[in-house]
N, C-alpha and C. Protein backbone atom coordinates (compact mmCIF):
# COMPACT_ATOMS: atom_id res chain seq x y z
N UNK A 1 141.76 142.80 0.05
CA UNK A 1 140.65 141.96 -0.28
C UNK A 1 139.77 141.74 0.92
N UNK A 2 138.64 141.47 0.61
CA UNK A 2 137.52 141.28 2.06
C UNK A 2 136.55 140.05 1.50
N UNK A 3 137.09 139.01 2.49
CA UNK A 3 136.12 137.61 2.38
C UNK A 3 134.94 137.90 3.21
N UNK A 4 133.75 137.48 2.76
CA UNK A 4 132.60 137.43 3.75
C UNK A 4 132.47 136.09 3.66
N UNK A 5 131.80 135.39 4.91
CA UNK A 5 130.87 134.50 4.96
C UNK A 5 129.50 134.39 4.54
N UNK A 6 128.91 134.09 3.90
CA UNK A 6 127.50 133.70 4.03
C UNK A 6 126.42 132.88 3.82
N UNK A 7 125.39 132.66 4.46
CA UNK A 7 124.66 131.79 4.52
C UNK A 7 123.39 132.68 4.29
N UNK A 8 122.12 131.85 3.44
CA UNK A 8 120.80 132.31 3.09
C UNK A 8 121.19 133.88 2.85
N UNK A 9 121.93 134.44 2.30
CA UNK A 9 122.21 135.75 1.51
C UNK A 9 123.06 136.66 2.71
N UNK A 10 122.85 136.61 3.97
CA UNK A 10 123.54 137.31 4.98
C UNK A 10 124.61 136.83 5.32
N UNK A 11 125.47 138.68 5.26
CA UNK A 11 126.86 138.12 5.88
C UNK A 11 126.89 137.83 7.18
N UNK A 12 127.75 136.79 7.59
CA UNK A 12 127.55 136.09 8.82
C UNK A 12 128.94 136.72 9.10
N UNK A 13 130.47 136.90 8.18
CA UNK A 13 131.25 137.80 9.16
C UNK A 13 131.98 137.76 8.00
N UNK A 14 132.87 139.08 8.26
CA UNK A 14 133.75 139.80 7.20
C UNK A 14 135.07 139.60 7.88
N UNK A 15 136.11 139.09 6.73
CA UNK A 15 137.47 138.85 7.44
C UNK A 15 138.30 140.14 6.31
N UNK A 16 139.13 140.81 6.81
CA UNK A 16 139.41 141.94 6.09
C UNK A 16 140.91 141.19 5.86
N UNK A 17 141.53 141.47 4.17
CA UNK A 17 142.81 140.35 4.35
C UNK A 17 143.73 141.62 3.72
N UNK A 18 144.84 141.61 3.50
CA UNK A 18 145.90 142.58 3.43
C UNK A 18 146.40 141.90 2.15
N UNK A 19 145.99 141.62 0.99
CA UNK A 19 146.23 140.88 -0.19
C UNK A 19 145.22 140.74 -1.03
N UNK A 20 145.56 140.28 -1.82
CA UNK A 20 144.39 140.23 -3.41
C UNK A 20 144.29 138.74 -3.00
N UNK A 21 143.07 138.76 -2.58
CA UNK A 21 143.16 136.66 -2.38
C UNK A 21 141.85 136.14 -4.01
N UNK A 22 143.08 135.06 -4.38
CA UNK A 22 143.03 134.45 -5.66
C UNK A 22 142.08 132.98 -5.69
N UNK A 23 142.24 132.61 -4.18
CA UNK A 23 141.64 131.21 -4.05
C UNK A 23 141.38 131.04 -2.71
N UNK A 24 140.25 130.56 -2.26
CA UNK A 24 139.52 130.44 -1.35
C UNK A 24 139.34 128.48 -0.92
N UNK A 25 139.46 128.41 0.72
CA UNK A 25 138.81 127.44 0.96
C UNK A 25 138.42 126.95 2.38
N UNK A 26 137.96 126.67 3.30
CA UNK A 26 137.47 126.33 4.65
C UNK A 26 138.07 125.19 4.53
N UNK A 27 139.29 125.11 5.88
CA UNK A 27 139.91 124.09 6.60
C UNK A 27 138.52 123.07 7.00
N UNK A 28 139.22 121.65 7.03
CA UNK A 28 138.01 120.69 7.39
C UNK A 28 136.92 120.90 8.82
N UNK A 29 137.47 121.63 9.77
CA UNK A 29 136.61 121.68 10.73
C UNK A 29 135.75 122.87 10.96
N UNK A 30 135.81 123.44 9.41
CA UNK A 30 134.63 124.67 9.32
C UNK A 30 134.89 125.96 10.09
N UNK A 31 135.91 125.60 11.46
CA UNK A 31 136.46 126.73 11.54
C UNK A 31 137.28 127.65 11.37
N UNK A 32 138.03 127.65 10.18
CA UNK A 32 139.26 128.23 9.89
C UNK A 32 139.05 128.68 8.06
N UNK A 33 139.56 129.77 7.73
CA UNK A 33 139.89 130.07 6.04
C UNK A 33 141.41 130.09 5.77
N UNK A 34 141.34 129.27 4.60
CA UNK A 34 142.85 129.56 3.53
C UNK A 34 142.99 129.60 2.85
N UNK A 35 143.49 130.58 2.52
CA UNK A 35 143.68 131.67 0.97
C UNK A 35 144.75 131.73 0.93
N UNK A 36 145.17 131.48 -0.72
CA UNK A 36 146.30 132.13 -1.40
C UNK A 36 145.91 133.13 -2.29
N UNK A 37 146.79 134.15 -2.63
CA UNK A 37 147.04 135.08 -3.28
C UNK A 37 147.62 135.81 -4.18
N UNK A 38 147.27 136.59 -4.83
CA UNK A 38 148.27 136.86 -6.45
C UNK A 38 149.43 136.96 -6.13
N UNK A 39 150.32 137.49 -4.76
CA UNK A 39 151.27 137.45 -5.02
C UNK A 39 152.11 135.98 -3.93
N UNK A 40 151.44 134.56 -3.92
CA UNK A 40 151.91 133.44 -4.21
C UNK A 40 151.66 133.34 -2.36
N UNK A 41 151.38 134.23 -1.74
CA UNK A 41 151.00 133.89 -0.37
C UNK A 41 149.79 132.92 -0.24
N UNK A 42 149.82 132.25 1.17
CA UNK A 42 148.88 131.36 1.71
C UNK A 42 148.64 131.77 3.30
N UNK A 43 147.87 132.16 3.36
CA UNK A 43 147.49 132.23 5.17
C UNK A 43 146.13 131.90 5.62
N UNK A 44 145.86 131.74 7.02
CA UNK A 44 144.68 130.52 7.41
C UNK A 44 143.82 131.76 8.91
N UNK A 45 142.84 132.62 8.48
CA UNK A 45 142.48 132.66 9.20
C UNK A 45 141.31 131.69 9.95
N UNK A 46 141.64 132.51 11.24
CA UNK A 46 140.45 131.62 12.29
C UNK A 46 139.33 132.70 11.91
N UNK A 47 137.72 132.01 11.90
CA UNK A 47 136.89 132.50 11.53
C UNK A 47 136.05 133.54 12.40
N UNK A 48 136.31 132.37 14.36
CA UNK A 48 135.44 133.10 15.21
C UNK A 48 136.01 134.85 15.63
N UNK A 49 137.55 135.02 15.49
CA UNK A 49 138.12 136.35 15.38
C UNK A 49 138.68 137.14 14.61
N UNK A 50 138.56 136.08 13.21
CA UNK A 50 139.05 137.20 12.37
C UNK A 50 140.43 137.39 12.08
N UNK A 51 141.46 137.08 12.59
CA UNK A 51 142.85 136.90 12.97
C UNK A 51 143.54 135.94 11.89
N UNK A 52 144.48 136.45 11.42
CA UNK A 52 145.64 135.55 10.77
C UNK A 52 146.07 134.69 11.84
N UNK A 53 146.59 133.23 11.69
CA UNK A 53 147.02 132.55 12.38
C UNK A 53 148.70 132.39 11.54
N UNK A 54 149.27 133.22 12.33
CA UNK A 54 150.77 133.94 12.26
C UNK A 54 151.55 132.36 12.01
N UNK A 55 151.26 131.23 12.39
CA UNK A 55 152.30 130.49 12.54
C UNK A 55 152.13 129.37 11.11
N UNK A 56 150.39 130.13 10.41
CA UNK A 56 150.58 129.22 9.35
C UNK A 56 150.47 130.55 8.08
N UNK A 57 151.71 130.88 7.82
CA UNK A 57 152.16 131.83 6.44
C UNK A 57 153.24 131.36 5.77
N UNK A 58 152.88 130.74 4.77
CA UNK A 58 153.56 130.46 3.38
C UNK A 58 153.71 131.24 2.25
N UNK A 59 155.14 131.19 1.59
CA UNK A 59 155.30 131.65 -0.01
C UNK A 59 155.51 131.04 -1.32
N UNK A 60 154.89 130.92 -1.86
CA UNK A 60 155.62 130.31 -3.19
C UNK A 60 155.64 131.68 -4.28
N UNK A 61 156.59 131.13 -5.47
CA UNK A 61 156.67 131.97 -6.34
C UNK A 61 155.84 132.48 -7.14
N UNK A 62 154.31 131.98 -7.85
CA UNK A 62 153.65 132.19 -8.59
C UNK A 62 152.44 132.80 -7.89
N UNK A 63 151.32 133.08 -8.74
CA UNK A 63 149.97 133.38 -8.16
C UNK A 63 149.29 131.98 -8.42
N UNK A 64 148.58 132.67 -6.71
CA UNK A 64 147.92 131.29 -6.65
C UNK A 64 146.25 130.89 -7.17
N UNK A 65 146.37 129.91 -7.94
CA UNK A 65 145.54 129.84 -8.57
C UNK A 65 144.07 128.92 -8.42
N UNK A 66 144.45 127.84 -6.90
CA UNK A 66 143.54 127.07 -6.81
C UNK A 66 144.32 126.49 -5.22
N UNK A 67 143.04 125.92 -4.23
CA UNK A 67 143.52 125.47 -3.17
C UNK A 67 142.45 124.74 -2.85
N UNK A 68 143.07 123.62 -1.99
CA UNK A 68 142.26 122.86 -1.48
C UNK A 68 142.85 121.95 -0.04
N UNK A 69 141.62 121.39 0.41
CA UNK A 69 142.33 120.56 1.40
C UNK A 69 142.07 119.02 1.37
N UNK A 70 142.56 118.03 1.78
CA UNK A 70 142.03 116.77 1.51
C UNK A 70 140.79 116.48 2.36
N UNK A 71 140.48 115.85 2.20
CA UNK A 71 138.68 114.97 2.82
C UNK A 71 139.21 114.76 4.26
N UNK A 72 140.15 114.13 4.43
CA UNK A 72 140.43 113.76 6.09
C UNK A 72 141.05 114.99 6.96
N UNK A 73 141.65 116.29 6.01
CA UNK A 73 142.11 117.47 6.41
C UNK A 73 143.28 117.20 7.31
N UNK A 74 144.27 116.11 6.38
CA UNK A 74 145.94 115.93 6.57
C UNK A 74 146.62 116.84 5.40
N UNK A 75 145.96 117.06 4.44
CA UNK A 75 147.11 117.64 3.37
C UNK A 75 146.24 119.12 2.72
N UNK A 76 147.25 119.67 2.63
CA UNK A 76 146.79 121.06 1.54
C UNK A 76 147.57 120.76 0.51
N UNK A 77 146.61 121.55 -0.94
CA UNK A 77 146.95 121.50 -1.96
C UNK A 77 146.58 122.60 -2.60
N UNK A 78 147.48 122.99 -3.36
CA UNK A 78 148.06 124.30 -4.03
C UNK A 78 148.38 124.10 -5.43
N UNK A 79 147.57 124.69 -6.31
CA UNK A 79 147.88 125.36 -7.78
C UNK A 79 148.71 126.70 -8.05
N UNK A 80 149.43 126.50 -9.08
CA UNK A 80 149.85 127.78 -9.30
C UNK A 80 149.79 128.47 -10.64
N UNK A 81 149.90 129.47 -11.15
CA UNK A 81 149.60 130.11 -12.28
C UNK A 81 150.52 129.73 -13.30
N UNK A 82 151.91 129.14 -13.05
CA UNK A 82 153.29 128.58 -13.61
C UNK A 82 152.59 127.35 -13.33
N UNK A 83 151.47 126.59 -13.49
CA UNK A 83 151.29 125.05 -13.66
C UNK A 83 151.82 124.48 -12.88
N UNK A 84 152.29 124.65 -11.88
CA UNK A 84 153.12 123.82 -10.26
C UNK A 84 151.75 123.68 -9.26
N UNK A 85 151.59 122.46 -8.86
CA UNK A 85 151.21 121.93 -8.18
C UNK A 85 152.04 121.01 -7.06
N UNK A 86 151.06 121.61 -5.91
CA UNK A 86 152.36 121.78 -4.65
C UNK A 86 150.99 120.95 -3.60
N UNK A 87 151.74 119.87 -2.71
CA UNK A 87 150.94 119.15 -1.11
C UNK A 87 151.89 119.54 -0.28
N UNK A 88 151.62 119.50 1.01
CA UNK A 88 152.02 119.49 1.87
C UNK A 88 151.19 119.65 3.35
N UNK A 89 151.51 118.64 4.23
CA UNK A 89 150.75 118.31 5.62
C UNK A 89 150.27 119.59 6.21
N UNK A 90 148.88 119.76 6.59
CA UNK A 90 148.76 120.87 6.97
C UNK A 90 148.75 121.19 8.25
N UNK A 91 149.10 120.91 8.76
CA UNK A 91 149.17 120.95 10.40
C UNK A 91 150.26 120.63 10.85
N UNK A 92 151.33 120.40 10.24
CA UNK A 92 153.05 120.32 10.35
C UNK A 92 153.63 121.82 9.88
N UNK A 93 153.93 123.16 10.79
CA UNK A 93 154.62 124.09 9.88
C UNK A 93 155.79 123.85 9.58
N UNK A 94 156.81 123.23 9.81
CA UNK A 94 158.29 122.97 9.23
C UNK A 94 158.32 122.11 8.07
N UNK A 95 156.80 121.36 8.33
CA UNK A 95 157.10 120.59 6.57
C UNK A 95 157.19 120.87 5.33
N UNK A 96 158.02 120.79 4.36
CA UNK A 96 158.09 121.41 3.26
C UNK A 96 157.23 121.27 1.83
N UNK A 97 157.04 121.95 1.30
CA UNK A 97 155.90 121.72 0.12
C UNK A 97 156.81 120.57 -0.72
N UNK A 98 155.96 119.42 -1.30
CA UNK A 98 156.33 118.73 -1.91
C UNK A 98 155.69 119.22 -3.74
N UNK A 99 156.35 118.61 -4.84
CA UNK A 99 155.66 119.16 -6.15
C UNK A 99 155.07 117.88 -6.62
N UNK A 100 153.84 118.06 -7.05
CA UNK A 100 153.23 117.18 -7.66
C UNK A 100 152.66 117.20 -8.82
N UNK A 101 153.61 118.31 -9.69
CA UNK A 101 153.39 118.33 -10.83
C UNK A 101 154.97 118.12 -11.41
């Protein structure tokens, strides 16, 4: 899959991803993307290089169907195609997904 950025119709930068990404969203400080994917992955690139940030890769079982982050950009939130809805702190990697469905 290949995310572009853009603004007023031009791509401003192409992140090339190694997955079918299902759901899209910009971490709160505009610099970072996180996508999940059909096959239930989540990873966060940084925008200014392009780069997976290796230390934030998650799995769940389903495809992912919807993502988001909260307003203050403490929590991510995750849909899944099996109707599971999943939070968890985003800037903690050992914390575990909680279900909120």
């Amino acid at each position: 899959g290949l995310a572009q950025l853009i603004a007023a119709s031009e791509p401003l930068e192409a992140i090339q991803a190694d997955r079918n990404i299902s759901a899209i969203t910009f971490a709160p400080d505009s610099q970072q993307l996180i996508a999940g994917s059909v096959d239930g992955s989540i990873q966060r690139w940084d925008i200014a290089d392009g780069k997976v940030d290796a230390s934030f890769e998650y799995q769940l079982d389903e495809y992912i169907t919807s993502i988001a982050v909260s307003p203050d950009g403490q929590f991510l939130a995750v849909g899944d195609d099996g109707g599971g809805v999943y939070v968890r702190p985003l800037n903690e990697p050992q914390a575990a997904w909680q279900s909120a469905s």
